[in-house]
C-alpha atoms as a PDB file:
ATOM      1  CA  UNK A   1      30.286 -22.171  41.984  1.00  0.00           C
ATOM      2  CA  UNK A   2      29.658 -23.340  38.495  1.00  0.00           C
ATOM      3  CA  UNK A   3      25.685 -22.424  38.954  1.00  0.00           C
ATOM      4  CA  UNK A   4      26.515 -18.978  40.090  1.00  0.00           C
ATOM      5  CA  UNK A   5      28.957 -18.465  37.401  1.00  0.00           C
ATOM      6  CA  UNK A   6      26.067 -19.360  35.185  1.00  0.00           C
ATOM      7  CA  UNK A   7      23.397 -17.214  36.617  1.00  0.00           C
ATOM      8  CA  UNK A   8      25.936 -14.485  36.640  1.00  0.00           C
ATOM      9  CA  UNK A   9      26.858 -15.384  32.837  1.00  0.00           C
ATOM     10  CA  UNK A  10      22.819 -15.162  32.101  1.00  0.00           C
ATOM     11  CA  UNK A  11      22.275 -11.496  33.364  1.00  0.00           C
ATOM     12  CA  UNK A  12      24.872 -10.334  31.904  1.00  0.00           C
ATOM     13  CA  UNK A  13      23.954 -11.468  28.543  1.00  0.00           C
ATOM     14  CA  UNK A  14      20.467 -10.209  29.443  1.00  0.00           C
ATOM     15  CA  UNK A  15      21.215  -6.669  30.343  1.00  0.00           C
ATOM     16  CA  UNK A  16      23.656  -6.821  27.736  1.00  0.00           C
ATOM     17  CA  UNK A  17      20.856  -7.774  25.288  1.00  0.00           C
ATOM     18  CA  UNK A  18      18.135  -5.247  26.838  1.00  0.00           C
ATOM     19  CA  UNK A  19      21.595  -2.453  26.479  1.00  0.00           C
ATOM     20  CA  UNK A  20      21.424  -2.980  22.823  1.00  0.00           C
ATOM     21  CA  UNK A  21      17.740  -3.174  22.631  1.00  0.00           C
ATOM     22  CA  UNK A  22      17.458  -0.383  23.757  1.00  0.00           C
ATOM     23  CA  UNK A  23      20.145   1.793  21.615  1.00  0.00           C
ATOM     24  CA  UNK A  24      18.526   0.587  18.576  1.00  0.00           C
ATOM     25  CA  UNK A  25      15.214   1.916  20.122  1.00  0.00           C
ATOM     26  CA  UNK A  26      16.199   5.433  19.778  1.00  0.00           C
ATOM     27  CA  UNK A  27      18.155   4.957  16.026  1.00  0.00           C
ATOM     28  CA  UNK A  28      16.361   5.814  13.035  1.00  0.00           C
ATOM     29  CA  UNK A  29      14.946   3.149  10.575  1.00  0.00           C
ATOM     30  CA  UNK A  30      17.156   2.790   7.039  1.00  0.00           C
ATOM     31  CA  UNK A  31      20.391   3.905   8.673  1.00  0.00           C
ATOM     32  CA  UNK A  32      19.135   6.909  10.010  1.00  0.00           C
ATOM     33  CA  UNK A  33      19.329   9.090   6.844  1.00  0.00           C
ATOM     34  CA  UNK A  34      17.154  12.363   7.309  1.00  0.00           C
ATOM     35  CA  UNK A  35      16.861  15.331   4.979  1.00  0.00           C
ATOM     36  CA  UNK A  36      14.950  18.801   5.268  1.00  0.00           C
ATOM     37  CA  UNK A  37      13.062  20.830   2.765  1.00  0.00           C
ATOM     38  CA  UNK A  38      12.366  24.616   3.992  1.00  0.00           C
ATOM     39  CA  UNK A  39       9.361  25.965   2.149  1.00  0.00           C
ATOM     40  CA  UNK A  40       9.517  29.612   1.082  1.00  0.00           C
ATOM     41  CA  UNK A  41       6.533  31.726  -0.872  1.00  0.00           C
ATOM     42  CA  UNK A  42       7.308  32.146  -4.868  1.00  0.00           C
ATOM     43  CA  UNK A  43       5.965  34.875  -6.879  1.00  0.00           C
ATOM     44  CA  UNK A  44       3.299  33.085  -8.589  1.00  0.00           C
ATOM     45  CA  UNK A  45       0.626  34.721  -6.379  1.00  0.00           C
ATOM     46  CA  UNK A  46       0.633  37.739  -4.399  1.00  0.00           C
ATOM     47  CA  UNK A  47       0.215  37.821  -1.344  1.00  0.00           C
ATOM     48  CA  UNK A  48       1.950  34.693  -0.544  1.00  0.00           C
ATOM     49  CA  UNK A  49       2.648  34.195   2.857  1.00  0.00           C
ATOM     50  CA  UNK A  50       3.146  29.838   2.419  1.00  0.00           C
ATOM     51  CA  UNK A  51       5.569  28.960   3.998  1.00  0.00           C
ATOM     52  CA  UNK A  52       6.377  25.087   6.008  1.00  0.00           C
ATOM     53  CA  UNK A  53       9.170  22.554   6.717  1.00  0.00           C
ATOM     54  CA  UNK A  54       9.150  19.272   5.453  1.00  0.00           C
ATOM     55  CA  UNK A  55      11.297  16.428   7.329  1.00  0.00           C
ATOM     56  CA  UNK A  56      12.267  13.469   5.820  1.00  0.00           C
ATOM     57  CA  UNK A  57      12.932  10.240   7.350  1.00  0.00           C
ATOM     58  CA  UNK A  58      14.329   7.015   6.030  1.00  0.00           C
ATOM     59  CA  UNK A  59      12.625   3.900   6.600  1.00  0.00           C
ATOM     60  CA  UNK A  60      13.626   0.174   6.015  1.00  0.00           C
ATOM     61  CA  UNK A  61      11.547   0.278   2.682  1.00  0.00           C
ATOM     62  CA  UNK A  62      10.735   4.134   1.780  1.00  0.00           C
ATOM     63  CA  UNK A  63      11.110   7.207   3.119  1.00  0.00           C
ATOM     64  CA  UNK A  64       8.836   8.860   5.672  1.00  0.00           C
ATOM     65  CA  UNK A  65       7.631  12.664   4.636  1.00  0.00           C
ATOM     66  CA  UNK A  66       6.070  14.926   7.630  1.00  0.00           C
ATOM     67  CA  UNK A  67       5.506  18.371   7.927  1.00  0.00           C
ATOM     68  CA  UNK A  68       3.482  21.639   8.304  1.00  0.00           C
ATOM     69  CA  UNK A  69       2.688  23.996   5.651  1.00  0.00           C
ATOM     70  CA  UNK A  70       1.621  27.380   6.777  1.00  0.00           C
ATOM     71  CA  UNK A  71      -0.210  30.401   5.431  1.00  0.00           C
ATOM     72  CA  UNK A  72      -2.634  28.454   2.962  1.00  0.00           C
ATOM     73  CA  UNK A  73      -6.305  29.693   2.869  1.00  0.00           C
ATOM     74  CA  UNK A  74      -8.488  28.021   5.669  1.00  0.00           C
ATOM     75  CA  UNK A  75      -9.940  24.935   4.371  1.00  0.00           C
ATOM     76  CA  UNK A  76      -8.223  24.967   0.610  1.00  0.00           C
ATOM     77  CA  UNK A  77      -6.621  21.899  -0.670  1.00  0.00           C
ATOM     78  CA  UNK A  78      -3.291  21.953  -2.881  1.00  0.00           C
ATOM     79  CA  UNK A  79      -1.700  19.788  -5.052  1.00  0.00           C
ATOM     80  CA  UNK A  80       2.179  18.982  -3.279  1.00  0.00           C
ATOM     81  CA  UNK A  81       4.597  17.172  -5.272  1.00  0.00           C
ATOM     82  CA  UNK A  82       8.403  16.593  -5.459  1.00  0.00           C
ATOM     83  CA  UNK A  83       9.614  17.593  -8.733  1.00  0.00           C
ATOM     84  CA  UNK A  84      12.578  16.057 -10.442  1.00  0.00           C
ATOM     85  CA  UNK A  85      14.932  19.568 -10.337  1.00  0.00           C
ATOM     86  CA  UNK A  86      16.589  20.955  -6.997  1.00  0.00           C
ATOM     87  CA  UNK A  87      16.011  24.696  -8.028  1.00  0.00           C
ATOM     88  CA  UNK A  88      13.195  27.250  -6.715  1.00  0.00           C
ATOM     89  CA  UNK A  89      14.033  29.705  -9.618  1.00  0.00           C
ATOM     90  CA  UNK A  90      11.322  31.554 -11.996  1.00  0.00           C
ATOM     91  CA  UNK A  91       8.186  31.102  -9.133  1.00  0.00           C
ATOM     92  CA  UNK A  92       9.877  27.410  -8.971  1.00  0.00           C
ATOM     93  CA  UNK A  93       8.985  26.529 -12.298  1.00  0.00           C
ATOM     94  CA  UNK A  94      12.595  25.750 -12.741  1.00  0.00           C
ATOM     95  CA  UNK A  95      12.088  23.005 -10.644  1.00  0.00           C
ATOM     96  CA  UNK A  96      11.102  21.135 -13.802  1.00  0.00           C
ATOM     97  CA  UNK A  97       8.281  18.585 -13.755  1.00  0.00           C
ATOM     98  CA  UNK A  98       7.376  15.850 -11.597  1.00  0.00           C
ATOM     99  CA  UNK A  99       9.972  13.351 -10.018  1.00  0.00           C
ATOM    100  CA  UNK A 100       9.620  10.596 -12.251  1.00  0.00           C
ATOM    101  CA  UNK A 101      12.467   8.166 -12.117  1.00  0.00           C
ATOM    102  CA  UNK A 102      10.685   5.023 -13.241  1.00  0.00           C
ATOM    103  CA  UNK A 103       8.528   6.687 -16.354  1.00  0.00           C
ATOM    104  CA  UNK A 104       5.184   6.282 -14.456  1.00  0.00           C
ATOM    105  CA  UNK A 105       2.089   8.466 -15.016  1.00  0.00           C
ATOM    106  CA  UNK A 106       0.719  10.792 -13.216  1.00  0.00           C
ATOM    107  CA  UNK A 107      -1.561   9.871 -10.002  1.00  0.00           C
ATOM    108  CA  UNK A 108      -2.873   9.804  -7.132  1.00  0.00           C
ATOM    109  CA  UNK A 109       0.039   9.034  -4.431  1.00  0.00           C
ATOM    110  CA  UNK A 110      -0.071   5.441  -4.287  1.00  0.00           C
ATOM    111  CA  UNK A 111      -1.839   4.462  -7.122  1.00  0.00           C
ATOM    112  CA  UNK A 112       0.218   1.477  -9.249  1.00  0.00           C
ATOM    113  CA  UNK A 113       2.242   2.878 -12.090  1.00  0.00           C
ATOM    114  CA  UNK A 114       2.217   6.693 -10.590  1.00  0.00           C
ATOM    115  CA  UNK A 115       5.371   9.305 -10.147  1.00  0.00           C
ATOM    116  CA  UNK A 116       7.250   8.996  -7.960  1.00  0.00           C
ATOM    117  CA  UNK A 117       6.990  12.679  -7.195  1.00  0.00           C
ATOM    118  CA  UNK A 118       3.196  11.983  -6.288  1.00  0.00           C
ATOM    119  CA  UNK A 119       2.341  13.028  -3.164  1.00  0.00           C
ATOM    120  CA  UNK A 120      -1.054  13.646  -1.210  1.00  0.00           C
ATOM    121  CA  UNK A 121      -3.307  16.689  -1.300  1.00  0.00           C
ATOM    122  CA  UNK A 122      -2.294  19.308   1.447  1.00  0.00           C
ATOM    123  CA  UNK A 123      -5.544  20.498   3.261  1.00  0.00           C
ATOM    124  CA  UNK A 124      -5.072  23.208   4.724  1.00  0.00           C
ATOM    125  CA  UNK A 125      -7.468  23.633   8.222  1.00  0.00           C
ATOM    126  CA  UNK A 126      -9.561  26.280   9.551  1.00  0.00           C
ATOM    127  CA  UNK A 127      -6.215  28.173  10.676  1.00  0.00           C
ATOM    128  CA  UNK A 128      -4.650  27.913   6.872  1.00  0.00           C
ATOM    129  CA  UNK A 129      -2.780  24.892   8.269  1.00  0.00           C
ATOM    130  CA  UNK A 130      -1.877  21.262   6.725  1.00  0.00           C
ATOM    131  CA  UNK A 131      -0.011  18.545   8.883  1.00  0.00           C
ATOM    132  CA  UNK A 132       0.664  15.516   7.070  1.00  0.00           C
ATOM    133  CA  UNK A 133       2.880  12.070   7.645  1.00  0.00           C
ATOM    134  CA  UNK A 134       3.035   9.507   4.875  1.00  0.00           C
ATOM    135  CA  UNK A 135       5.361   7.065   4.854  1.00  0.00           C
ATOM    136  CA  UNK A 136       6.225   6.744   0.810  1.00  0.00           C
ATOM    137  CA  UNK A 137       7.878   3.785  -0.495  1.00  0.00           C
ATOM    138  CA  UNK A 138       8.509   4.936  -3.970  1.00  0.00           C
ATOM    139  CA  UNK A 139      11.118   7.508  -3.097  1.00  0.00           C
ATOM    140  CA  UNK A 140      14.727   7.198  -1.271  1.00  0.00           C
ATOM    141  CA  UNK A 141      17.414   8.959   0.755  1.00  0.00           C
ATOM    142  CA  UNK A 142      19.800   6.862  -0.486  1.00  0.00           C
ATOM    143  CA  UNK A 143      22.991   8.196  -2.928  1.00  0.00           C
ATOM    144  CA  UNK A 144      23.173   6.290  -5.963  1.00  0.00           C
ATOM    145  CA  UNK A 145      19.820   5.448  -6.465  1.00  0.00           C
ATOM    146  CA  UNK A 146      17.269   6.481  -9.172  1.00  0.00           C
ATOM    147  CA  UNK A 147      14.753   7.521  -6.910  1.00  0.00           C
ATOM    148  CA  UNK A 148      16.790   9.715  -4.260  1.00  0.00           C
ATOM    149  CA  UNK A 149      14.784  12.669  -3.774  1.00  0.00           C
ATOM    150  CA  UNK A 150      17.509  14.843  -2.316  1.00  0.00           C
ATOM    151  CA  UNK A 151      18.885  17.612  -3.857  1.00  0.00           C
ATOM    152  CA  UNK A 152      14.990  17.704  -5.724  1.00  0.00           C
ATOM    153  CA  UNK A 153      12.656  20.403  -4.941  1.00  0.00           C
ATOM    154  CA  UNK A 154       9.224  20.006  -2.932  1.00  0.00           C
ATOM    155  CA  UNK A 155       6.663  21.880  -4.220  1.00  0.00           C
ATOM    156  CA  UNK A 156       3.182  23.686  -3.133  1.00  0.00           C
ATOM    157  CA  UNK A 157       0.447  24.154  -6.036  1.00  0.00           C
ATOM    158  CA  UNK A 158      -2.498  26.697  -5.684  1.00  0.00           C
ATOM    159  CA  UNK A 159      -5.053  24.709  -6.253  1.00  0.00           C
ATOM    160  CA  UNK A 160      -6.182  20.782  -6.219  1.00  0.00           C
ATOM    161  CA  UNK A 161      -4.439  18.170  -8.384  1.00  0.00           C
ATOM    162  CA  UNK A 162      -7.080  16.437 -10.163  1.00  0.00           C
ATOM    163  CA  UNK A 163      -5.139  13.292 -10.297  1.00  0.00           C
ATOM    164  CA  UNK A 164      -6.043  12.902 -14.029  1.00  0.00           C
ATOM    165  CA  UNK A 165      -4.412  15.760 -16.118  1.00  0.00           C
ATOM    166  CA  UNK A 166      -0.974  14.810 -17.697  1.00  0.00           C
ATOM    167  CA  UNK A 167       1.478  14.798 -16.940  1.00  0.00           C
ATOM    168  CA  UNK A 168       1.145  17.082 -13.833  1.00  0.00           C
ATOM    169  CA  UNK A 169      -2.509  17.089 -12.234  1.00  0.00           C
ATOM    170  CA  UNK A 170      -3.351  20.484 -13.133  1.00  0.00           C
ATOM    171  CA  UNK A 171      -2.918  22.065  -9.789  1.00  0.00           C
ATOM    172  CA  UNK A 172      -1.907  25.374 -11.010  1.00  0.00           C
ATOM    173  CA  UNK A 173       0.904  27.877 -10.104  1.00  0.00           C
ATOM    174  CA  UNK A 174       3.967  26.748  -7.812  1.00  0.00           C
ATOM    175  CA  UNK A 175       2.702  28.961  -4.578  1.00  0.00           C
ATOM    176  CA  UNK A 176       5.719  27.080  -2.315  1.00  0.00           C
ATOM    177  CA  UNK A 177       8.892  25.430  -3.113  1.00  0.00           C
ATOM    178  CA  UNK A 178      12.136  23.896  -1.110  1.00  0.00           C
ATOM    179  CA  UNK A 179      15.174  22.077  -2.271  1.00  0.00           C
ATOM    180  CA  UNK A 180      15.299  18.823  -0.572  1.00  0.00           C
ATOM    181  CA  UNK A 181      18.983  19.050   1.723  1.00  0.00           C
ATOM    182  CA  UNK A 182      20.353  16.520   3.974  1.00  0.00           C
ATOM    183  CA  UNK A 183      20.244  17.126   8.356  1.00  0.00           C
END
């Protein structure tokens, strides 16, 4: 009886365990915060027809940013940042400069010392298409914290960021922007 109740006492646990395995197996890294960013054409250029959606995702350490950004001419490349203001006015140039809780200068994404705002290039395929994923481990989805990008705008430059120019790259009018909003 007593090895039976233990066998019995062992599966249990088991398919308790693989239960809760799992669970956790569909849940979200970092508590499962998300937040969207719907991309809509300024003025700045005309015709404009960018447009995209940008999810993001929060991991243990960082947030991860994916997307698509539409309507961009075939093969271009465009600076993309976050910038430190939630507001699209004026061709999004009210969305201030570059998110830049910590002071750093401007970069390439990734680079030691850079903004936090810094993200990479879009490149833009034969179809006037950019997909990207980055997981970014300078930025948060967290309330509270210096470096929570929502509520700050995501924005779309015309041209290149040359990854030198301060304190914004040089990558020209704001062609795209989005305020950063929680799922």
């Amino acid at each position: 009886m007593k090895k039976n109740f233990r066998r019995g006492a062992a599966l249990s646990l088991v398919l308790a365990t693989a239960g809760l395995l799992g669970a956790c197996g569909g849940m979200k890294m970092g508590g499962g915060a998300s937040a969207v960013a719907n991309l809509a054409p300024t003025g700045a250029v005309t015709p404009n027809p960018t447009t995209g959606k940008i999810t993001f995702t929060a991991l243990e350490h960082g947030v991860r940013v994916a997307g698509e950004v539409r309507g961009l001419k075939p093969g271009s490349e465009h600076g993309f940042h976050l910038h430190e203001k939630g507001d699209c006015a004026d061709n999004g140039n009210a969305a201030g400069g570059h998110f830049n809780p910590a002071g750093g200068r401007h970069g390439k994404f990734g680079s030691a010392g850079g903004h936090a705002g810094d993200l990479p290039s879009l490149v833009a395929d034969s179809s006037g298409v950019a997909r990207f994923s980055v997981d970014d481990h300078s930025i948060s989805l967290t309330d509270g914290e210096a470096n929570n990008v929502v509520g700050r705008a995501v924005v779309v430059h015309r041209d290149p960021d040359d990854f030198t120019s301060q304190p914004a790259g040089n990558s020209g009018p704001r062609i795209a922007c989005a305020v950063v909003t929680r799922n």
